[in-house]
PDB file of N, CA and C in Angstrom:
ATOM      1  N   UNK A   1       7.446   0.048  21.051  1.00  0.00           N
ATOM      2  CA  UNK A   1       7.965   0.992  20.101  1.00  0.00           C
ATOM      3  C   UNK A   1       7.076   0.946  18.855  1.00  0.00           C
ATOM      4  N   UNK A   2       6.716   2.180  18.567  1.00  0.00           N
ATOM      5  CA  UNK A   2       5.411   2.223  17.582  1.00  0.00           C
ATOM      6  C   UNK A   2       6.582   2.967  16.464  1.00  0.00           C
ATOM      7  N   UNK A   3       5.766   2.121  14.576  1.00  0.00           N
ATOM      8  CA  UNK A   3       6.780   2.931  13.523  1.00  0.00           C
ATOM      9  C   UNK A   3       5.837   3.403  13.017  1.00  0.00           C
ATOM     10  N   UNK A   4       5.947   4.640  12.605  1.00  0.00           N
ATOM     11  CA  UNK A   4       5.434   5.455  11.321  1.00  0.00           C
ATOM     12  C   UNK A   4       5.595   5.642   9.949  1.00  0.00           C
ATOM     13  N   UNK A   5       4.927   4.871   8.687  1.00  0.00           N
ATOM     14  CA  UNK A   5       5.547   4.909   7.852  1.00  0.00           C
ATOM     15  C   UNK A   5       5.110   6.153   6.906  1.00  0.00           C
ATOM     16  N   UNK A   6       5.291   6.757   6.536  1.00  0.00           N
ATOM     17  CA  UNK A   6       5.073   7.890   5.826  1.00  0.00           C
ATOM     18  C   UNK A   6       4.966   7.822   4.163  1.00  0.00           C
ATOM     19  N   UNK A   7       3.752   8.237   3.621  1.00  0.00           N
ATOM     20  CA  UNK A   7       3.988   8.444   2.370  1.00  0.00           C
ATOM     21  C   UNK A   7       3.527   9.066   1.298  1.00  0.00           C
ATOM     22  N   UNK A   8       4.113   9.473   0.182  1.00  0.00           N
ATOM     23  CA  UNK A   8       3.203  11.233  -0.224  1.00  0.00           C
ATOM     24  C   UNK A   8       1.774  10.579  -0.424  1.00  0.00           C
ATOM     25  N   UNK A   9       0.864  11.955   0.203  1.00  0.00           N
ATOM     26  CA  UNK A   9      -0.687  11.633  -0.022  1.00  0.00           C
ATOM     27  C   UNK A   9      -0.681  11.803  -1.493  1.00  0.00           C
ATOM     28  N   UNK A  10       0.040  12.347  -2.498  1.00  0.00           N
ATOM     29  CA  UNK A  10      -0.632  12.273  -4.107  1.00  0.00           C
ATOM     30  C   UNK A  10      -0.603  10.909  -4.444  1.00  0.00           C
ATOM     31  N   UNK A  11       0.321  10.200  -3.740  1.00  0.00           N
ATOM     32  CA  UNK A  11      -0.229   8.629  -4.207  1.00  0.00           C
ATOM     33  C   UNK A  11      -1.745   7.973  -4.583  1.00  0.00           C
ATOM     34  N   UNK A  12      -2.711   8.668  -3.433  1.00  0.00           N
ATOM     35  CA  UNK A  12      -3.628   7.990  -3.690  1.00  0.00           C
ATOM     36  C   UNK A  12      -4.609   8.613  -4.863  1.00  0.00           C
ATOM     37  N   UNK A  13      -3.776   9.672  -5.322  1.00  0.00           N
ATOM     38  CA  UNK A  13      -4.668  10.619  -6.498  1.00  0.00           C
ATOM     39  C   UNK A  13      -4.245   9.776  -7.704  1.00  0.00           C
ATOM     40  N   UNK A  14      -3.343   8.711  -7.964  1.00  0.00           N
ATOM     41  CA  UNK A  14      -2.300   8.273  -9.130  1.00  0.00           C
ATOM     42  C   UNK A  14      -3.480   7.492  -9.610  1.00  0.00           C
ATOM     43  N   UNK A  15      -4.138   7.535 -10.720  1.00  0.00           N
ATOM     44  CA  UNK A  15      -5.160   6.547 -11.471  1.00  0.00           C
ATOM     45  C   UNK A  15      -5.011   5.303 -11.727  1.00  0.00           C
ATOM     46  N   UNK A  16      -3.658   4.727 -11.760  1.00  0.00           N
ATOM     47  CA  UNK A  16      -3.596   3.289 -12.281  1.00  0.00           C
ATOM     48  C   UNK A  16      -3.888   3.215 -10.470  1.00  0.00           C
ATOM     49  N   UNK A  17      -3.197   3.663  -8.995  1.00  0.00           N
ATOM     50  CA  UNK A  17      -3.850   3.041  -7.822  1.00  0.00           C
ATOM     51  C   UNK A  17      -5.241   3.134  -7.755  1.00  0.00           C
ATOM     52  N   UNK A  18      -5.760   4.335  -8.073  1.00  0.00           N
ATOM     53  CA  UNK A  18      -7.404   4.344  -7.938  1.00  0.00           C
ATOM     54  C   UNK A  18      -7.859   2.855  -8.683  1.00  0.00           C
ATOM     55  N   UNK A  19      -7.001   2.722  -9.787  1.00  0.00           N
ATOM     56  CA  UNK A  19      -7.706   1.386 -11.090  1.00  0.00           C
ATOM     57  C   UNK A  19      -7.390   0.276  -9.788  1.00  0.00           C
ATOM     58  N   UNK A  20      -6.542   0.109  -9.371  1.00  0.00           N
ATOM     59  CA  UNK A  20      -6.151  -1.430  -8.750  1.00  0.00           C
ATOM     60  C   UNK A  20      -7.617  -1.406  -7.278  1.00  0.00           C
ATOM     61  N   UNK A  21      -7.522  -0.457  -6.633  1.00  0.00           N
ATOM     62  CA  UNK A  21      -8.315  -0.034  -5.668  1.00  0.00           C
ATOM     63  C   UNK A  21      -9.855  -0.161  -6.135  1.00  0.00           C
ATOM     64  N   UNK A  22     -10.542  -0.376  -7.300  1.00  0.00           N
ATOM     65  CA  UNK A  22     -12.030  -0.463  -7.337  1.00  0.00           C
ATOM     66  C   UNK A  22     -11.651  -2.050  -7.813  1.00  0.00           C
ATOM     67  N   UNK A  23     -10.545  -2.170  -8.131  1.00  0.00           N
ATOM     68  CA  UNK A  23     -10.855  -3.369  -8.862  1.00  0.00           C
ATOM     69  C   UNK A  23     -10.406  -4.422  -7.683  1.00  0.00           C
ATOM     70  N   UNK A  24     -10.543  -4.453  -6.372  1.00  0.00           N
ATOM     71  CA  UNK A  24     -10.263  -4.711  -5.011  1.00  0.00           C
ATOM     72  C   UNK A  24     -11.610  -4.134  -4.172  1.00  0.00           C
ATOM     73  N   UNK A  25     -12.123  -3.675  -4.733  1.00  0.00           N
ATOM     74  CA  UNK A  25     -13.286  -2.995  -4.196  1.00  0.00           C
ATOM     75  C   UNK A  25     -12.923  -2.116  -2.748  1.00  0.00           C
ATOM     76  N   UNK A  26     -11.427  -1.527  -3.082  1.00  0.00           N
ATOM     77  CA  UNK A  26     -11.183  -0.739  -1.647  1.00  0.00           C
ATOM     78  C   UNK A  26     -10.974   0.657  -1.795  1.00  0.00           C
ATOM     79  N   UNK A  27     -10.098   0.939  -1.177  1.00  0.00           N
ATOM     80  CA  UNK A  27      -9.372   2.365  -1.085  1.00  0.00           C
ATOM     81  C   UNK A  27      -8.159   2.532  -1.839  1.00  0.00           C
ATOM     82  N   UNK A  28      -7.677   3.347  -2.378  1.00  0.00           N
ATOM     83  CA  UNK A  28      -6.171   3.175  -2.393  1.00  0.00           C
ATOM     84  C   UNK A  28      -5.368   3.404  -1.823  1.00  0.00           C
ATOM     85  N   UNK A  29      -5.773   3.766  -0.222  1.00  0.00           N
ATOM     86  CA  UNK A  29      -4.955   3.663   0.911  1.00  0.00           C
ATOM     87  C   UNK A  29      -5.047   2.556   1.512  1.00  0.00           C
ATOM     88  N   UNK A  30      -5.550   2.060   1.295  1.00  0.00           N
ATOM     89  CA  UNK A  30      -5.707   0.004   1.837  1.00  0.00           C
ATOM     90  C   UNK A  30      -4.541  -0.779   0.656  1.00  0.00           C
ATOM     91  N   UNK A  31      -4.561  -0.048  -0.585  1.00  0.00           N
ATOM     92  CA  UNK A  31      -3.992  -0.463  -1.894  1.00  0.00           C
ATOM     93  C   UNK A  31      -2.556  -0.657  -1.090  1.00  0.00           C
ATOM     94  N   UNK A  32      -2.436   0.751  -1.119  1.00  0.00           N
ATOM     95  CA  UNK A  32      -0.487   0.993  -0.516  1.00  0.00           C
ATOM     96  C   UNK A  32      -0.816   0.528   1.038  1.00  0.00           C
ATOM     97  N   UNK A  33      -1.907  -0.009   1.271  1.00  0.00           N
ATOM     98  CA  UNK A  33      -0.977  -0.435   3.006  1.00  0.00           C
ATOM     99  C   UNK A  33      -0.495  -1.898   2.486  1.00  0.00           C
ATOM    100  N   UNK A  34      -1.453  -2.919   1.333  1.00  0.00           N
ATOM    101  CA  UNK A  34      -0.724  -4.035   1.356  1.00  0.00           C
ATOM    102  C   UNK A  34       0.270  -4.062  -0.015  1.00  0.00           C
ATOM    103  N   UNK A  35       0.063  -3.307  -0.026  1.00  0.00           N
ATOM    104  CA  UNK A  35       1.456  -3.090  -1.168  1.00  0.00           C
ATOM    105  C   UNK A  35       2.827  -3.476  -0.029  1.00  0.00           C
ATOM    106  N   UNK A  36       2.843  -2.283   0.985  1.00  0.00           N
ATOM    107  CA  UNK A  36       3.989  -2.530   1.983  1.00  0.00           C
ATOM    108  C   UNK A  36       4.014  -3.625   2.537  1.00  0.00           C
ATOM    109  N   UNK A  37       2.658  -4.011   3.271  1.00  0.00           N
ATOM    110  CA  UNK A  37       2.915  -5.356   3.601  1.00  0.00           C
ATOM    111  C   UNK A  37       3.765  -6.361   2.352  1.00  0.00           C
ATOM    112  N   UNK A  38       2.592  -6.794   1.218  1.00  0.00           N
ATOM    113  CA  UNK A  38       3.467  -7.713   0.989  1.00  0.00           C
ATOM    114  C   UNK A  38       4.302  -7.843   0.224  1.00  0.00           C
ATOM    115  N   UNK A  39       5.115  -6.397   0.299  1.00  0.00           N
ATOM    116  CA  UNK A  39       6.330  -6.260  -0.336  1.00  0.00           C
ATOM    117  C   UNK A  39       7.119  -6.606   0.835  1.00  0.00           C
ATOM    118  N   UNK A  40       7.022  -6.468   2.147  1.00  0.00           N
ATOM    119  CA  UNK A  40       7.293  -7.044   3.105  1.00  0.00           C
ATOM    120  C   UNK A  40       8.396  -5.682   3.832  1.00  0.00           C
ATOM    121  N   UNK A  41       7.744  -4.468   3.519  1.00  0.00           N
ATOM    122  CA  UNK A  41       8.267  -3.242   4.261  1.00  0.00           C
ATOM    123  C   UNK A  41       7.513  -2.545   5.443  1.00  0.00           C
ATOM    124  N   UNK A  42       6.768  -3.652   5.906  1.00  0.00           N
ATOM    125  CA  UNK A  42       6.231  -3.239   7.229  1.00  0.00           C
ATOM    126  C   UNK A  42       5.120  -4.277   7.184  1.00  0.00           C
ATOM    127  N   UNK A  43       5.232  -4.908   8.620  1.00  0.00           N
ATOM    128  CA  UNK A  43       4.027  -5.936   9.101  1.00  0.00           C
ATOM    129  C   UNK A  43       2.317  -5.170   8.829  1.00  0.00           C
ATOM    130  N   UNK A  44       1.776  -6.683   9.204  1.00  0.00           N
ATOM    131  CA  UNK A  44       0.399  -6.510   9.016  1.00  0.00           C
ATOM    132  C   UNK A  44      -0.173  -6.319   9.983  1.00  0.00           C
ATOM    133  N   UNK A  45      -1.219  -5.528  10.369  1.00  0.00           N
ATOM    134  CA  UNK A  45      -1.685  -4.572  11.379  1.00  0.00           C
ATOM    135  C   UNK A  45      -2.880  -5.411  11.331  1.00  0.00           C
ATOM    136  N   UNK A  46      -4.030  -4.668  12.505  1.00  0.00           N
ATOM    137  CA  UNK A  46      -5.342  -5.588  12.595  1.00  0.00           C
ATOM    138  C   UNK A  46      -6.325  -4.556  11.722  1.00  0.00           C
ATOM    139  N   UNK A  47      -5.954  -3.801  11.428  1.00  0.00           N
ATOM    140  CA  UNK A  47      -6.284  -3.120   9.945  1.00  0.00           C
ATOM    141  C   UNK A  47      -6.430  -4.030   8.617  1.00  0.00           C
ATOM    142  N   UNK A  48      -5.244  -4.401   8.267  1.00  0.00           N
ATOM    143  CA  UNK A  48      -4.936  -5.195   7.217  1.00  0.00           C
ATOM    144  C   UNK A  48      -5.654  -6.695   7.487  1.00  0.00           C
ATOM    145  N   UNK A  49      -6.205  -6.910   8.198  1.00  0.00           N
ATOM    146  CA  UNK A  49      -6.866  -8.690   8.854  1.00  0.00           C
ATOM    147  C   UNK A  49      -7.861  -8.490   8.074  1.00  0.00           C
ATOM    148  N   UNK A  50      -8.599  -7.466   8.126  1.00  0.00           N
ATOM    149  CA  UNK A  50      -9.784  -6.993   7.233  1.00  0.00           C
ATOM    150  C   UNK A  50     -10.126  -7.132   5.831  1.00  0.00           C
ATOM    151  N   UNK A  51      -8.967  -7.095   5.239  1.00  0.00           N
ATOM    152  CA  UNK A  51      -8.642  -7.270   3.634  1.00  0.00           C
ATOM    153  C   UNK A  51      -9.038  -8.398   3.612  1.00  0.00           C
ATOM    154  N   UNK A  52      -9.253  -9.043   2.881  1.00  0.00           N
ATOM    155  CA  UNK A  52      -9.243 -10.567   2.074  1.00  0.00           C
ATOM    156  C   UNK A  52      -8.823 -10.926   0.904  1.00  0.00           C
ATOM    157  N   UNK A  53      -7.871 -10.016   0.154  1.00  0.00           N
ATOM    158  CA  UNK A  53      -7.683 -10.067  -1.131  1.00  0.00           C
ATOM    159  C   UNK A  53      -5.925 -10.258  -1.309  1.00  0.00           C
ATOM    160  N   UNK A  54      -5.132  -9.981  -2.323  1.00  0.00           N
ATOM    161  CA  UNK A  54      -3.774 -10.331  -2.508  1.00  0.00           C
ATOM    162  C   UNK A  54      -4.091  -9.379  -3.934  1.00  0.00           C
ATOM    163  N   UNK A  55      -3.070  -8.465  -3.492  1.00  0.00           N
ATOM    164  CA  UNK A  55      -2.280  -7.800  -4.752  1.00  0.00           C
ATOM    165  C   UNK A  55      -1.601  -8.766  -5.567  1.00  0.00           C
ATOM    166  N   UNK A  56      -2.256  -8.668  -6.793  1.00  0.00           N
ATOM    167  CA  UNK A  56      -1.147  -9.997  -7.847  1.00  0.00           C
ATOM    168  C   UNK A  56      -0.186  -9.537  -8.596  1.00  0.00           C
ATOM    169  N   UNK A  57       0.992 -10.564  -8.631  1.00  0.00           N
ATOM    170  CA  UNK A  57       1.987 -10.169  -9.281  1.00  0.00           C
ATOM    171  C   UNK A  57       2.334  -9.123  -9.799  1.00  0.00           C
ATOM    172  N   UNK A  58       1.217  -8.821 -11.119  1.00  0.00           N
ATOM    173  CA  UNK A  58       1.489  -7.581 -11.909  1.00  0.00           C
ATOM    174  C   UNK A  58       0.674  -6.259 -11.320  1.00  0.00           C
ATOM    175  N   UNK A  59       0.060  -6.264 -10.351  1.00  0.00           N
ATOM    176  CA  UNK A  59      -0.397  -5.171  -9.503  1.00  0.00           C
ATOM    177  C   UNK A  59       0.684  -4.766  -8.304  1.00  0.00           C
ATOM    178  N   UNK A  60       1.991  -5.184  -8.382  1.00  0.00           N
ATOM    179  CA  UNK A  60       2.563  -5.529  -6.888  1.00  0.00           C
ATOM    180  C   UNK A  60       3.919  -4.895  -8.297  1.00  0.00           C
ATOM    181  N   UNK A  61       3.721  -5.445  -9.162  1.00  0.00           N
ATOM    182  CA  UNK A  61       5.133  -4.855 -10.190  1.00  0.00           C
ATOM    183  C   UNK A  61       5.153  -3.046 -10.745  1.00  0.00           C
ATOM    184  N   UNK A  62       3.274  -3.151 -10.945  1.00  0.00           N
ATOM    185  CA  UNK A  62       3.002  -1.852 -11.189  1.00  0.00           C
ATOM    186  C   UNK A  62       3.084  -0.645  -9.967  1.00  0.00           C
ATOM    187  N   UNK A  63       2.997  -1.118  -8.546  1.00  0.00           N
ATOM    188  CA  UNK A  63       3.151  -0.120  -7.946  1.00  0.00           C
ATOM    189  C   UNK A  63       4.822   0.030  -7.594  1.00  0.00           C
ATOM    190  N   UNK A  64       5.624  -1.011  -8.017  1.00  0.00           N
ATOM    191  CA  UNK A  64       6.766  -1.212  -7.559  1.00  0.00           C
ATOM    192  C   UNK A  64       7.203  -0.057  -9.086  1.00  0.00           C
ATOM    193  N   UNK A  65       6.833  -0.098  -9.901  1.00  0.00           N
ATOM    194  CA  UNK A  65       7.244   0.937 -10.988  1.00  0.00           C
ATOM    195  C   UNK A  65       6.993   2.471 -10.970  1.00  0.00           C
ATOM    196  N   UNK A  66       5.781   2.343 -10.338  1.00  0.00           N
ATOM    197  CA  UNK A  66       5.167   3.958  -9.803  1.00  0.00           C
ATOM    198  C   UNK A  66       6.323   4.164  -9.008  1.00  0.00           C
ATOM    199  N   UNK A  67       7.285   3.451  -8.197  1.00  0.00           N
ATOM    200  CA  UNK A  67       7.894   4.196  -6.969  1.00  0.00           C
ATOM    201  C   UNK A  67       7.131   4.403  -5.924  1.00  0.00           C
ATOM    202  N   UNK A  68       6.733   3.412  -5.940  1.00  0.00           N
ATOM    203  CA  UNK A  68       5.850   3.574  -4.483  1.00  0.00           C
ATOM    204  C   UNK A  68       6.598   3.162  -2.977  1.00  0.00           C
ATOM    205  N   UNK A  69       7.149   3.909  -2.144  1.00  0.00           N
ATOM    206  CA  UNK A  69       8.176   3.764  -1.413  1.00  0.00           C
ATOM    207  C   UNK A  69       7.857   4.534  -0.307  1.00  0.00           C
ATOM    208  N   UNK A  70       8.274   4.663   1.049  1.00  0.00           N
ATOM    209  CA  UNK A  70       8.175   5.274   1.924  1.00  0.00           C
ATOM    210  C   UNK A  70       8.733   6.630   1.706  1.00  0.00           C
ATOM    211  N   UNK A  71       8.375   7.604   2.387  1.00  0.00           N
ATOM    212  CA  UNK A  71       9.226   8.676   1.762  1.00  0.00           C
ATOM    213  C   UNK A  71       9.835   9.398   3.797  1.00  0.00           C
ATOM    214  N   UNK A  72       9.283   8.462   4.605  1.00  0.00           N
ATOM    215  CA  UNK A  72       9.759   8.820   5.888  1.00  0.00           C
ATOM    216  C   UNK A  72       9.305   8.023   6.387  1.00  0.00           C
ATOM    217  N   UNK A  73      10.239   7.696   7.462  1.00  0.00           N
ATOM    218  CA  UNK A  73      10.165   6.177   8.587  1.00  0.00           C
ATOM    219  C   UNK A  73      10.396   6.836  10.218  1.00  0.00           C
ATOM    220  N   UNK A  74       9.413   6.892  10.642  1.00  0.00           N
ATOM    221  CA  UNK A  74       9.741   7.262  12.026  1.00  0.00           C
ATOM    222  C   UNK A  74       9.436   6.216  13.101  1.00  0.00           C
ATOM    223  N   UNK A  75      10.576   6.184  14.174  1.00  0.00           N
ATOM    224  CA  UNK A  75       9.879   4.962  15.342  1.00  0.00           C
ATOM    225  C   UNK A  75      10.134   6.109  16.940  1.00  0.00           C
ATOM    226  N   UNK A  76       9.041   5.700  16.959  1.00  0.00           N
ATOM    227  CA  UNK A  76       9.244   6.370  18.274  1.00  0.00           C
ATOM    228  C   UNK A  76       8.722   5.023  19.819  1.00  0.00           C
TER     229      UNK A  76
END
Protein backbone atom coordinates (compact mmCIF):
# COMPACT_ATOMS: atom_id res chain seq x y z
CA UNK A 1 0.00 0.00 0.00
CA UNK A 2 1.65 3.12 -1.39
CA UNK A 3 0.67 6.91 0.49
CA UNK A 4 0.56 10.08 -1.24
CA UNK A 5 1.23 13.01 0.57
CA UNK A 6 0.13 16.08 -1.04
CA UNK A 7 1.13 19.59 -0.72
CA UNK A 8 0.46 23.15 -2.16
CA UNK A 9 3.32 23.64 -4.79
CA UNK A 10 3.43 27.61 -3.62
CA UNK A 11 5.25 26.23 -0.75
CA UNK A 12 8.28 25.98 -2.48
CA UNK A 13 7.94 29.70 -3.87
CA UNK A 14 7.75 30.87 0.21
CA UNK A 15 11.36 32.72 0.68
CA UNK A 16 12.11 31.98 4.23
CA UNK A 17 11.88 27.85 2.53
CA UNK A 18 13.98 28.95 -0.43
CA UNK A 19 16.36 30.72 2.73
CA UNK A 20 16.46 27.28 4.73
CA UNK A 21 16.98 25.30 1.27
CA UNK A 22 20.42 27.16 0.06
CA UNK A 23 21.38 27.27 3.41
CA UNK A 24 21.19 23.15 3.21
CA UNK A 25 22.50 23.49 -0.09
CA UNK A 26 19.17 21.75 -1.46
CA UNK A 27 15.83 22.20 -2.84
CA UNK A 28 12.96 23.27 -1.04
CA UNK A 29 11.27 20.28 -1.96
CA UNK A 30 13.89 18.12 -0.16
CA UNK A 31 13.28 21.11 2.63
CA UNK A 32 9.44 19.94 3.10
CA UNK A 33 10.21 16.25 2.46
CA UNK A 34 12.33 16.32 5.82
CA UNK A 35 10.36 18.69 7.40
CA UNK A 36 7.59 15.69 7.25
CA UNK A 37 9.89 13.27 8.01
CA UNK A 38 11.17 14.66 11.03
CA UNK A 39 8.20 16.05 12.18
CA UNK A 40 7.44 12.47 11.96
CA UNK A 41 4.29 12.76 9.37
CA UNK A 42 5.53 10.33 7.02
CA UNK A 43 8.63 7.88 6.93
CA UNK A 44 11.88 8.22 5.25
CA UNK A 45 12.11 7.10 1.73
CA UNK A 46 15.48 6.10 -0.15
CA UNK A 47 15.13 9.60 -1.43
CA UNK A 48 15.62 11.10 1.90
CA UNK A 49 19.00 8.51 2.63
CA UNK A 50 20.55 11.04 0.35
CA UNK A 51 20.26 14.06 2.62
CA UNK A 52 22.88 14.29 5.22
CA UNK A 53 21.75 17.19 7.02
CA UNK A 54 18.95 17.82 10.03
CA UNK A 55 16.57 20.64 9.97
CA UNK A 56 17.34 22.46 13.40
CA UNK A 57 15.12 23.27 15.91
CA UNK A 58 14.35 26.74 14.80
CA UNK A 59 14.14 25.74 11.05
CA UNK A 60 11.64 22.81 12.01
CA UNK A 61 9.61 25.74 14.32
CA UNK A 62 9.69 28.10 11.32
CA UNK A 63 8.14 25.79 8.91
CA UNK A 64 5.83 24.53 11.65
CA UNK A 65 4.64 28.42 11.73
CA UNK A 66 4.38 28.80 7.90
CA UNK A 67 1.69 25.94 8.22
CA UNK A 68 3.37 23.70 6.50
CA UNK A 69 1.00 20.66 6.53
CA UNK A 70 -0.32 18.21 4.15
CA UNK A 71 -3.13 19.53 2.40
CA UNK A 72 -4.17 15.75 1.00
CA UNK A 73 -3.30 12.21 2.07
CA UNK A 74 -4.04 9.55 -0.29
CA UNK A 75 -3.24 5.62 0.14
CA UNK A 76 -3.93 3.58 -2.37
Amino acid sequence: MATKILLSKDLVEVEAIKFVARRHGTTPEKVLVHYLVQSGIMKADGEFNGEDYELAPNELALLSDLGVQPSKVEIK
